[in-house]
C-alpha atoms as a PDB file:
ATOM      1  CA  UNK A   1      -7.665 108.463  68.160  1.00  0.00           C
ATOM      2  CA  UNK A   2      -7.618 110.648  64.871  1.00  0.00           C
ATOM      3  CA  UNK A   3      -9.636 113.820  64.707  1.00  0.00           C
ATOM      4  CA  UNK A   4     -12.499 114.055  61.450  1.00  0.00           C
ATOM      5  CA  UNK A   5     -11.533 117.591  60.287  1.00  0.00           C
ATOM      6  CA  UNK A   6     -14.448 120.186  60.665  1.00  0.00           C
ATOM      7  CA  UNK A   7     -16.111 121.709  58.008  1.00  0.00           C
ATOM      8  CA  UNK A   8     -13.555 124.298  57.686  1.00  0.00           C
ATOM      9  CA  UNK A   9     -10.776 121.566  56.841  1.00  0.00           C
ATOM     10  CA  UNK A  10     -13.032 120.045  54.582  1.00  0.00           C
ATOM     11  CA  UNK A  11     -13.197 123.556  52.996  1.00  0.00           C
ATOM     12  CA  UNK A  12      -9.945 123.888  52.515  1.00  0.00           C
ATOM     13  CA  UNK A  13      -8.987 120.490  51.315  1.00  0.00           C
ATOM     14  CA  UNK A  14     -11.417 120.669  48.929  1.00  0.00           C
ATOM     15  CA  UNK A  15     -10.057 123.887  47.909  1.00  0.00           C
ATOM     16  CA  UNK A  16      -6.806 122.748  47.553  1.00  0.00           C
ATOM     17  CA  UNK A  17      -7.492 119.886  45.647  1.00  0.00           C
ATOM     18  CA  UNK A  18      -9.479 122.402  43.315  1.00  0.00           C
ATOM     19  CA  UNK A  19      -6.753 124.256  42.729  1.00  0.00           C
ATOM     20  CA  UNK A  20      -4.154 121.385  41.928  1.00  0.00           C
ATOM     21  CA  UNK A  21      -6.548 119.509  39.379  1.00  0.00           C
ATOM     22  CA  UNK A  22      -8.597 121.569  37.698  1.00  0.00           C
ATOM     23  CA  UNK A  23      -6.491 122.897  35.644  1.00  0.00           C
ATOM     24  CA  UNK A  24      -6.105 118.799  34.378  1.00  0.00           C
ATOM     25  CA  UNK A  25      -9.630 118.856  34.197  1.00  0.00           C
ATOM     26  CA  UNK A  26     -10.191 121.516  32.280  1.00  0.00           C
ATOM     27  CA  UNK A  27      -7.383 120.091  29.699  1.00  0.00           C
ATOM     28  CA  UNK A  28      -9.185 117.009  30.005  1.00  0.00           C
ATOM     29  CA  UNK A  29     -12.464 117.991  28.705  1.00  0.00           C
ATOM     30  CA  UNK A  30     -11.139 120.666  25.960  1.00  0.00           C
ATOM     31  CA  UNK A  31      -9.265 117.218  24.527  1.00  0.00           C
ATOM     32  CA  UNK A  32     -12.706 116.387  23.073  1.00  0.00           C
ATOM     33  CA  UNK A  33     -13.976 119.783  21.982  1.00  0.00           C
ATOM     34  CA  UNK A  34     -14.860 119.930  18.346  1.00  0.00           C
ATOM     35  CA  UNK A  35     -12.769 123.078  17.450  1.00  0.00           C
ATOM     36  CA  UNK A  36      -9.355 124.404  18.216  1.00  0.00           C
ATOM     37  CA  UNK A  37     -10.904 126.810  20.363  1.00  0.00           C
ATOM     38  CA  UNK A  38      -9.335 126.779  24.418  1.00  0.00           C
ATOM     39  CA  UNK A  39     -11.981 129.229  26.112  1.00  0.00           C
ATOM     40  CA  UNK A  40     -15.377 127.962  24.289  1.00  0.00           C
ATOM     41  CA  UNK A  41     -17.107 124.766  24.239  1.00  0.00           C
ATOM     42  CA  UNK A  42     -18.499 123.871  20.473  1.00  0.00           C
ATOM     43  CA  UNK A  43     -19.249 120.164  20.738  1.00  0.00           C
ATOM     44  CA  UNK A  44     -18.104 116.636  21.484  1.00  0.00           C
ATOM     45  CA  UNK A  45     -15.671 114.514  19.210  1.00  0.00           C
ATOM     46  CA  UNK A  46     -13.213 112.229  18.981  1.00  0.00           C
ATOM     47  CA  UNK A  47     -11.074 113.712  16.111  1.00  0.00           C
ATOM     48  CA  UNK A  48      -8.115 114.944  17.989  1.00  0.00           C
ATOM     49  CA  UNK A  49      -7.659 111.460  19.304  1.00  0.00           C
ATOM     50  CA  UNK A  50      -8.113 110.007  15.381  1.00  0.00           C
ATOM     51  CA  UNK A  51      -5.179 112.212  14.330  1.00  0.00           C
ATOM     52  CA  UNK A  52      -2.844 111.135  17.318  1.00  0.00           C
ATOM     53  CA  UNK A  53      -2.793 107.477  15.739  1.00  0.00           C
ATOM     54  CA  UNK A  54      -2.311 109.205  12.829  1.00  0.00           C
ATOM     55  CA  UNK A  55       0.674 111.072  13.599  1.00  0.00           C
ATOM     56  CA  UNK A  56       3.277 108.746  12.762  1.00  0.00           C
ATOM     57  CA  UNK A  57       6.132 111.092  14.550  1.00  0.00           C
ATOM     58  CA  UNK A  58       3.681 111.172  17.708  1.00  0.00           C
ATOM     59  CA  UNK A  59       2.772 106.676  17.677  1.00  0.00           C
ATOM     60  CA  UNK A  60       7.115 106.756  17.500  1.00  0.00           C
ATOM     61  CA  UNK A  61       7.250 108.606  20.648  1.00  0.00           C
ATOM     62  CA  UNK A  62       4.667 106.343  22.112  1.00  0.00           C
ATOM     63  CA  UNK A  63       6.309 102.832  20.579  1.00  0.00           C
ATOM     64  CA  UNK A  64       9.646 104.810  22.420  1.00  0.00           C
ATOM     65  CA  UNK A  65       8.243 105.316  25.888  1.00  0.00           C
ATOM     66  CA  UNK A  66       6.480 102.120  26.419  1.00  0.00           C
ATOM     67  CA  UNK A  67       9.621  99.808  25.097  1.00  0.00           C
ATOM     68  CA  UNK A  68      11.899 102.140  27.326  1.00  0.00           C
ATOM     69  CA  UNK A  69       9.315 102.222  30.091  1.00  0.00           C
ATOM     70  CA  UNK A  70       9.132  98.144  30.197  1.00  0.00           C
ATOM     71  CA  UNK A  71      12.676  97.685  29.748  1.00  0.00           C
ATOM     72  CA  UNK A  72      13.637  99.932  32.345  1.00  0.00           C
ATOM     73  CA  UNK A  73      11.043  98.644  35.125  1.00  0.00           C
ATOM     74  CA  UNK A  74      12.351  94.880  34.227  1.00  0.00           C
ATOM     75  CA  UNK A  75      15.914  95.677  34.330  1.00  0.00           C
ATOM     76  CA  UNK A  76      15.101  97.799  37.459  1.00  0.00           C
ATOM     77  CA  UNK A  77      12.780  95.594  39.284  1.00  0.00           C
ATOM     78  CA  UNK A  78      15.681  92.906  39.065  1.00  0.00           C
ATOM     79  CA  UNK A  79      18.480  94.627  39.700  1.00  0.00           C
ATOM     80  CA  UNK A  80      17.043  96.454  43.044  1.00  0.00           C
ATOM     81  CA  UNK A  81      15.461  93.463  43.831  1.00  0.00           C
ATOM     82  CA  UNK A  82      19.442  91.458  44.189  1.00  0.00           C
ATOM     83  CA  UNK A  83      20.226  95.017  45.761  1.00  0.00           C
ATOM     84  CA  UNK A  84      17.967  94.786  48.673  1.00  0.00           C
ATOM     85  CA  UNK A  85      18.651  90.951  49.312  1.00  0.00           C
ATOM     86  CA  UNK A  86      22.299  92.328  49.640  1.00  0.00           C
ATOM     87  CA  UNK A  87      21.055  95.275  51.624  1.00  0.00           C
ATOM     88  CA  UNK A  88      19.417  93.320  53.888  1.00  0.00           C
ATOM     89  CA  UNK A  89      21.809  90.494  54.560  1.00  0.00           C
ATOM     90  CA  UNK A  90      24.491  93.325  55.418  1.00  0.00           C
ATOM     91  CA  UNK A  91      25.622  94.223  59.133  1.00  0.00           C
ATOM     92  CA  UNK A  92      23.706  97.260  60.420  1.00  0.00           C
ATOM     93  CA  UNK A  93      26.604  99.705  60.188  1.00  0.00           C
ATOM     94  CA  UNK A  94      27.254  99.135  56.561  1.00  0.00           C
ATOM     95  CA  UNK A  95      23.532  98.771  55.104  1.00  0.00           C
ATOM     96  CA  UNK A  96      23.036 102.188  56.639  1.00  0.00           C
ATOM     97  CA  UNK A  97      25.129 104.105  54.568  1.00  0.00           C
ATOM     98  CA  UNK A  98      24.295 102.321  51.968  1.00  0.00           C
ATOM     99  CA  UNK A  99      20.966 102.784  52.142  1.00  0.00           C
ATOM    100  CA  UNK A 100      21.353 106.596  52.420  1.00  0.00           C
ATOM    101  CA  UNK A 101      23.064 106.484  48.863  1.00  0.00           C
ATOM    102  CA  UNK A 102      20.657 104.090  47.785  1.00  0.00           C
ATOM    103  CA  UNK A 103      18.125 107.176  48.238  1.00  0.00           C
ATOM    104  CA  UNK A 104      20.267 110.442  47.392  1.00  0.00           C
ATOM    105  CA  UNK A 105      18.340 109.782  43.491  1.00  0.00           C
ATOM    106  CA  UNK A 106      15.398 110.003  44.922  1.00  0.00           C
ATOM    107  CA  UNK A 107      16.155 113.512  47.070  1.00  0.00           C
ATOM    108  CA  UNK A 108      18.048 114.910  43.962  1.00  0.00           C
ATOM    109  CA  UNK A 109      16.383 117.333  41.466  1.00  0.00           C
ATOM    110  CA  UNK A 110      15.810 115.509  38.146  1.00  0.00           C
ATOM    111  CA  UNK A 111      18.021 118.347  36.749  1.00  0.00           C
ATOM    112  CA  UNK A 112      20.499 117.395  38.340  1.00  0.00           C
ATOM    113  CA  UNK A 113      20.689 113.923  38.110  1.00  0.00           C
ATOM    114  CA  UNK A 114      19.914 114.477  34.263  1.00  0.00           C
ATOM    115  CA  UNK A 115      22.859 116.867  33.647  1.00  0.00           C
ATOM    116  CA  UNK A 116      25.059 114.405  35.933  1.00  0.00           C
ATOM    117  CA  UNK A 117      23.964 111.652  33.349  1.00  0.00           C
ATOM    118  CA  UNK A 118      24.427 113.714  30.155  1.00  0.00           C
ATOM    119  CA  UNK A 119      27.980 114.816  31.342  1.00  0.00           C
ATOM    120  CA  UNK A 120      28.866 111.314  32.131  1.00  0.00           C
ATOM    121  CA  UNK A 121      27.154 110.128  28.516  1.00  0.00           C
ATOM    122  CA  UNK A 122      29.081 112.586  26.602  1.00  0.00           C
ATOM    123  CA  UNK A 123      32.642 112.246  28.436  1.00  0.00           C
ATOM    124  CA  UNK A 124      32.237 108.409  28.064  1.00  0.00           C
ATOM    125  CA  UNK A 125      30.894 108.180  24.699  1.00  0.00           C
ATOM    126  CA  UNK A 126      33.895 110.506  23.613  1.00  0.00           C
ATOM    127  CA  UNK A 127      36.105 108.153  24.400  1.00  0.00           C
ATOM    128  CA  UNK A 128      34.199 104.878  23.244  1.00  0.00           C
ATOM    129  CA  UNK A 129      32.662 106.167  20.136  1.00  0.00           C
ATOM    130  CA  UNK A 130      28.888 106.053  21.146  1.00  0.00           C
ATOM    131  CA  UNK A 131      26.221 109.357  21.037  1.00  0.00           C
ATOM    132  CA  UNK A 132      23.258 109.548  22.827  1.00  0.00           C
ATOM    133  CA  UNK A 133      20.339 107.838  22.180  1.00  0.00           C
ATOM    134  CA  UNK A 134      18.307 105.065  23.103  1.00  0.00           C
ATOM    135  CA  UNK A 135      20.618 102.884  24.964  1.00  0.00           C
ATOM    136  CA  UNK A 136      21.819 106.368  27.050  1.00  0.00           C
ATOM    137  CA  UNK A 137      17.999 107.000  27.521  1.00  0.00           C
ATOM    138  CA  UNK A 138      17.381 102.827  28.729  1.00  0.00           C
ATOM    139  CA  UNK A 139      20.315 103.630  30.838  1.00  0.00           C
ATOM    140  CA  UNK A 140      19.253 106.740  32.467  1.00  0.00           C
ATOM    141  CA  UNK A 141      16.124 105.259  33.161  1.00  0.00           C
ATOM    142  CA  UNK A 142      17.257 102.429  35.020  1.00  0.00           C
ATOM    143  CA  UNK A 143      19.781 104.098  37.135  1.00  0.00           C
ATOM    144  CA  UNK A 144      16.670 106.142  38.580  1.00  0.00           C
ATOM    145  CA  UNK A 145      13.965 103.895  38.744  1.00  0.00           C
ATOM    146  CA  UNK A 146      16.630 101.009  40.650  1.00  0.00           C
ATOM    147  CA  UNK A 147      16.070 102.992  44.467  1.00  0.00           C
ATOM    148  CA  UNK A 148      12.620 103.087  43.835  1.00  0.00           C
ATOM    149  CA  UNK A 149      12.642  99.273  43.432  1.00  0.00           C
ATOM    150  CA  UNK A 150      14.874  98.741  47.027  1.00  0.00           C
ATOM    151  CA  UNK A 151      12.420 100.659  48.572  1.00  0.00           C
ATOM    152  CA  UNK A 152       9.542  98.912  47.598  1.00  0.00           C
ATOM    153  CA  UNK A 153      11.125  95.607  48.449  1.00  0.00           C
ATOM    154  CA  UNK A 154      13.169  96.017  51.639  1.00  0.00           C
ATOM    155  CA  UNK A 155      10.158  96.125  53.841  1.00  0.00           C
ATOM    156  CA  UNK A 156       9.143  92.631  52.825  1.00  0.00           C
ATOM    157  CA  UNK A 157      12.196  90.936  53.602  1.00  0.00           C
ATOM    158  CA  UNK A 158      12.341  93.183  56.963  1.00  0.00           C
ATOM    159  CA  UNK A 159       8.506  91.258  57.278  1.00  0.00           C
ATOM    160  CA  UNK A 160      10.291  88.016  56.000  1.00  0.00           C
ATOM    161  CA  UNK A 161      10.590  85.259  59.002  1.00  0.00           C
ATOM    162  CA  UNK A 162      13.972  83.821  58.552  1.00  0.00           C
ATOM    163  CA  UNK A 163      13.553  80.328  59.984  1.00  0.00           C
ATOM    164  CA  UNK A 164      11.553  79.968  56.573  1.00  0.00           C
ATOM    165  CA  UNK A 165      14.917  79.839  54.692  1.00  0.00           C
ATOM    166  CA  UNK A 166      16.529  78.031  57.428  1.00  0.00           C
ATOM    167  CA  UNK A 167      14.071  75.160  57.214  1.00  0.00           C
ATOM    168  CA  UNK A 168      14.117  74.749  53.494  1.00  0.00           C
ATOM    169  CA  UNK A 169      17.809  74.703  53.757  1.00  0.00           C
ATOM    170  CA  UNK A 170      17.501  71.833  56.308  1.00  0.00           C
ATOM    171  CA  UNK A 171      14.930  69.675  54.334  1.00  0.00           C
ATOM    172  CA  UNK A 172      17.936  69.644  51.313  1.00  0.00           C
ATOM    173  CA  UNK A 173      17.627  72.784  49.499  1.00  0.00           C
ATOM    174  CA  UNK A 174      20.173  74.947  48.082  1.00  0.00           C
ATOM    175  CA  UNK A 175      20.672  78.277  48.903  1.00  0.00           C
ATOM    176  CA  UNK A 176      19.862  79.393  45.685  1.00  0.00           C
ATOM    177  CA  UNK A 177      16.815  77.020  45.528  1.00  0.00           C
ATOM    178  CA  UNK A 178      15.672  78.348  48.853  1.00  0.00           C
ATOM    179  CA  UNK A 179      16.134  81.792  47.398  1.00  0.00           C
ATOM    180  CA  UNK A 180      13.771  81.170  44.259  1.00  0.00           C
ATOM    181  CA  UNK A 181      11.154  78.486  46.816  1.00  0.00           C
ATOM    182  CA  UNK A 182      10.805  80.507  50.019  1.00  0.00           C
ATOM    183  CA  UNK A 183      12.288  84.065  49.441  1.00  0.00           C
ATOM    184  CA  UNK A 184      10.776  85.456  45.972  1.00  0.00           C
ATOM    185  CA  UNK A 185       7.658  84.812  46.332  1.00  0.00           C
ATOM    186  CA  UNK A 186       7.176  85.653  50.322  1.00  0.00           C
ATOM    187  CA  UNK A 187       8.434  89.319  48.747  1.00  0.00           C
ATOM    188  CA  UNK A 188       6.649  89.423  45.365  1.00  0.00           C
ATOM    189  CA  UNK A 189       4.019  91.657  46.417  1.00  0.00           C
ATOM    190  CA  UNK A 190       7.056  94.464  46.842  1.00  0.00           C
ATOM    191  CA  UNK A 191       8.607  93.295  43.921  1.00  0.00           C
ATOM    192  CA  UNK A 192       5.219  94.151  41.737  1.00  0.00           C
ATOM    193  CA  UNK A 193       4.682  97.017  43.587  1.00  0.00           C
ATOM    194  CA  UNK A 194       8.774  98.062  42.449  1.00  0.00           C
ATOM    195  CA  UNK A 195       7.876  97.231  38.653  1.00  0.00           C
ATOM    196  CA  UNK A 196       4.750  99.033  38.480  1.00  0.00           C
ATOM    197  CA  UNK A 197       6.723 102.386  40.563  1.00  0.00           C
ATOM    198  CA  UNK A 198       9.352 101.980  37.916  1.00  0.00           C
ATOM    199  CA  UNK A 199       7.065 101.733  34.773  1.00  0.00           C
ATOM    200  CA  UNK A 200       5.090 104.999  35.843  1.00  0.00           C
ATOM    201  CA  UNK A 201       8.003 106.764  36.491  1.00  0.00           C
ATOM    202  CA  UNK A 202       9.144 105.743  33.193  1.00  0.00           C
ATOM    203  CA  UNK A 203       6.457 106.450  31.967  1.00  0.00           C
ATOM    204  CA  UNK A 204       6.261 109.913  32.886  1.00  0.00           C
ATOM    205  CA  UNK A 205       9.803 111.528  33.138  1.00  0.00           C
ATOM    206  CA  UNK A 206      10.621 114.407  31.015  1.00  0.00           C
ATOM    207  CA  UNK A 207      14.026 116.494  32.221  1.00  0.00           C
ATOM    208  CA  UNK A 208      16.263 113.195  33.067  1.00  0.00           C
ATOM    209  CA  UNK A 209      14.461 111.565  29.602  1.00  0.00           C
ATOM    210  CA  UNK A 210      15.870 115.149  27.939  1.00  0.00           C
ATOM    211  CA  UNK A 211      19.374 115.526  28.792  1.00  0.00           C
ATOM    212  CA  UNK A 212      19.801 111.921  27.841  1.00  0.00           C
ATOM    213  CA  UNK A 213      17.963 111.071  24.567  1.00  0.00           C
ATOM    214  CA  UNK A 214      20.152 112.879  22.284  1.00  0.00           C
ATOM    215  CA  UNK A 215      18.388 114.144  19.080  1.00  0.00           C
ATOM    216  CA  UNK A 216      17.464 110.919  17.650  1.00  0.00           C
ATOM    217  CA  UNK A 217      14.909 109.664  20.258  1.00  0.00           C
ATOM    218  CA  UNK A 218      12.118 111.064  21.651  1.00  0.00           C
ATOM    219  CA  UNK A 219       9.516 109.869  24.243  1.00  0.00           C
ATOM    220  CA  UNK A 220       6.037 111.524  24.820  1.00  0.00           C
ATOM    221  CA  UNK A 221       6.465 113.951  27.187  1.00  0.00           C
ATOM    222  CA  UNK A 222       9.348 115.307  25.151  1.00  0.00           C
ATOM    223  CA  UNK A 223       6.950 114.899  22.137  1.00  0.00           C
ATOM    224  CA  UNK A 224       4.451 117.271  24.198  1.00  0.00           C
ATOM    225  CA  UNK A 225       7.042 119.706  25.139  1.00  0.00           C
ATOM    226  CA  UNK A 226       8.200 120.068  21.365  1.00  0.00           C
ATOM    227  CA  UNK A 227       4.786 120.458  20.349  1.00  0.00           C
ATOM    228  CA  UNK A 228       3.608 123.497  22.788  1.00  0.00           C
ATOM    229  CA  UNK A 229       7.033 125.080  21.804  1.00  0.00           C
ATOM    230  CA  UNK A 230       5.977 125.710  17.996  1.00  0.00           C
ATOM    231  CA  UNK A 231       2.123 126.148  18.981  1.00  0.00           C
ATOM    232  CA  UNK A 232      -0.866 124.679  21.395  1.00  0.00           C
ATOM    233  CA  UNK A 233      -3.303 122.649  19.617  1.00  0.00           C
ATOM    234  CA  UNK A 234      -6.039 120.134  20.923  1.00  0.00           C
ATOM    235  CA  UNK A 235      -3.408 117.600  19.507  1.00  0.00           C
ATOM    236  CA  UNK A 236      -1.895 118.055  22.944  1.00  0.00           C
ATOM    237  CA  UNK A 237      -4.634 118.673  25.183  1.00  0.00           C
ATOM    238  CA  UNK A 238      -5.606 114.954  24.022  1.00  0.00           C
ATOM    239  CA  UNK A 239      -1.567 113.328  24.458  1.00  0.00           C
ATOM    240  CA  UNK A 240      -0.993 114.765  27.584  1.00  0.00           C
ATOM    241  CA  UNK A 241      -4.712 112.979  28.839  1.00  0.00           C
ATOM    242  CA  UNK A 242      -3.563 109.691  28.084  1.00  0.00           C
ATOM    243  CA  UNK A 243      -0.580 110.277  29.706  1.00  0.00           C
ATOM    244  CA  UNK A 244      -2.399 111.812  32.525  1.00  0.00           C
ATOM    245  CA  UNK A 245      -4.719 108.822  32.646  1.00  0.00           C
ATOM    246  CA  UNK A 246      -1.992 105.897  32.298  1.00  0.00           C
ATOM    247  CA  UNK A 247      -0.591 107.612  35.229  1.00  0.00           C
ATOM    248  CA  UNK A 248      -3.423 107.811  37.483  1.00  0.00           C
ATOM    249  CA  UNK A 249      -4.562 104.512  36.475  1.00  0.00           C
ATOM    250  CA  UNK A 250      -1.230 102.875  37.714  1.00  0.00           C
ATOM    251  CA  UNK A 251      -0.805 104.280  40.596  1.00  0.00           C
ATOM    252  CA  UNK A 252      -4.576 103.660  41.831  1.00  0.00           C
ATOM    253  CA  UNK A 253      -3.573  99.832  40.803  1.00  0.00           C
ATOM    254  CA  UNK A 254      -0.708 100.632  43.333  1.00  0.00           C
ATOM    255  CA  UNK A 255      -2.984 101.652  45.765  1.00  0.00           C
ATOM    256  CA  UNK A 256      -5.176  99.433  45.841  1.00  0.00           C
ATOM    257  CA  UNK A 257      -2.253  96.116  45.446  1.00  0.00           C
ATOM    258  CA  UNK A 258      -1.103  97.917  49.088  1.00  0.00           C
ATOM    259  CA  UNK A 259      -4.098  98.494  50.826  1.00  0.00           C
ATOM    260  CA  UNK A 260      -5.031  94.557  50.055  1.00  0.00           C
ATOM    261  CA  UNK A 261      -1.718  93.992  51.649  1.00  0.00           C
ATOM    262  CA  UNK A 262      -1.969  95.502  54.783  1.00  0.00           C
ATOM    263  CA  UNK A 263      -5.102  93.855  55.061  1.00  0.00           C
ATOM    264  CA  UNK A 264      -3.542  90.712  54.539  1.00  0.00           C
ATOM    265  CA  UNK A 265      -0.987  91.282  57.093  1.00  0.00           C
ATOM    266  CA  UNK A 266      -3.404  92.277  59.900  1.00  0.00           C
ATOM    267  CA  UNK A 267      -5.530  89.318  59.065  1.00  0.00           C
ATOM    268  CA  UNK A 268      -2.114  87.342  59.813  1.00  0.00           C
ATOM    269  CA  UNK A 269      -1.286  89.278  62.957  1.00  0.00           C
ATOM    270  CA  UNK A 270      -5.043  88.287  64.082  1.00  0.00           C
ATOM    271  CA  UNK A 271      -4.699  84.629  63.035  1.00  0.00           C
ATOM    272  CA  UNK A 272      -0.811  84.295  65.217  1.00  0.00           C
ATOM    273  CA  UNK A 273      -2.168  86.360  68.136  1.00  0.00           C
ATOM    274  CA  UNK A 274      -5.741  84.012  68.072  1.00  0.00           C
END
């Protein structure tokens, strides 16, 4: 049985969670202050959002990160998907290791698995004739949203009852047929989950997303990082809260996709046990 903290925990979580977010808050609510001003409050408007649509260098970095961000999650969501069927239908002492790759991405600085990509971009497109750019930046992407995707998908074949596939197989479908009938959508719900990990971290990458773009392409949160590099204006305060709120919106959607799972699966465990 779990303890309720006392009012002193409650203190101190609250204080914590102060300190992490109010500074977002406070960016939040200058993003629709009248003047340029950072300190004082003059009024409510919605200009600074007006001239974001109307910066045509600012809607290309948008256009850039969502194409990117929904090409990546796709091409991610179906290539760790394949990886954890493989994964998974490996013997024990080889899906191990594996597995432990699978997740050195994850455990790595963005740094350095940004440099690692730029070195490999640049040595590779020396010798095929190619510069970075968008397909670098799609690649890049992919490569680091793919773990994300195994991991969101190998606990529902783990969950997955075998003698499912078995008995399709028996009643005269193909393995393949079986695989598309029975497997996919017993692990969908991890397979959504994957996509919608992959398109938020997409989404909101910034030092893998600079080492790989080259000079050509940029995506918002290199847009932002230009712009407070030549001067702050409420321009950015209002980018960086739609980012912020895209964000927080998709992984609340997350949230709640696996808390109405779980539920699911106790309801089951209830049902087999009644």
């Amino acid at each position: 049985m779990t303890r309720k903290p006392g009012l002193f925990g409650r203190v101190y979580n609250g204080l914590i969670l102060l300190f992490l977010y109010a500074p977002i808050f406070v960016l939040i609510v200058f993003s629709f202050n009248s003047t340029k001003s950072r300190s004082v409050w003059s009024g409510f408007t919605f200009d600074w959002y007006r001239s974001l649509i109307q910066d045509s260098s600012i809607m290309n970095a948008f256009y850039t990160t969502i194409i990117i961000a929904l090409l990546s999650a796709v091409i991610a969501t179906v290539a760790g998907t394949f990886a954890a069927v493989g994964f998974y239908n490996m013997r024990r002492r080889w899906r191990t290791p594996l597995m432990h790759i699978n997740n050195i991405p994850m455990m790595n600085a963005d740094i350095v698995t940004g440099v690692s990509l730029a070195l490999l971009f640049v040595s590779l497109g020396s010798a095929l004739r190619f510069n970075l750019g968008f397909g670098t930046l799609l690649i890049a992407h992919i490569t680091f949203n793919i773990p994300y995707v195994v991991l969101s998908v190998m606990p529902k074949l783990r969950q997955l009852d075998s003698n499912l596939v078995d008995a399709a197989c028996d009643l005269g479908c193909t393995w393949l047929k079986a695989f598309w009938k029975v497997v996919v959508p017993e692990i969908m719900p991890g397979i959504i989950n994957g996509l919608i990990i992959a398109f938020t971290l997409s989404v909101d990458d910034f030092v893998i997303s600079y080492f790989t773009a080259g000079g050509n392409v940029m995506t918002l949160p290199m847009k932002i990082f230009a712009m407070t590099r030549r001067r702050i204006s409420p321009e950015i305060n209002a980018l960086s809260t739609i980012l912020f709120l895209t964000v927080l919106i998709l992984l609340i959607v997350i949230n709640v996709r696996e808390a109405k799972q779980e539920e699911k699966q106790k309801e089951k465990l209830r049902r087999s046990q009644g």
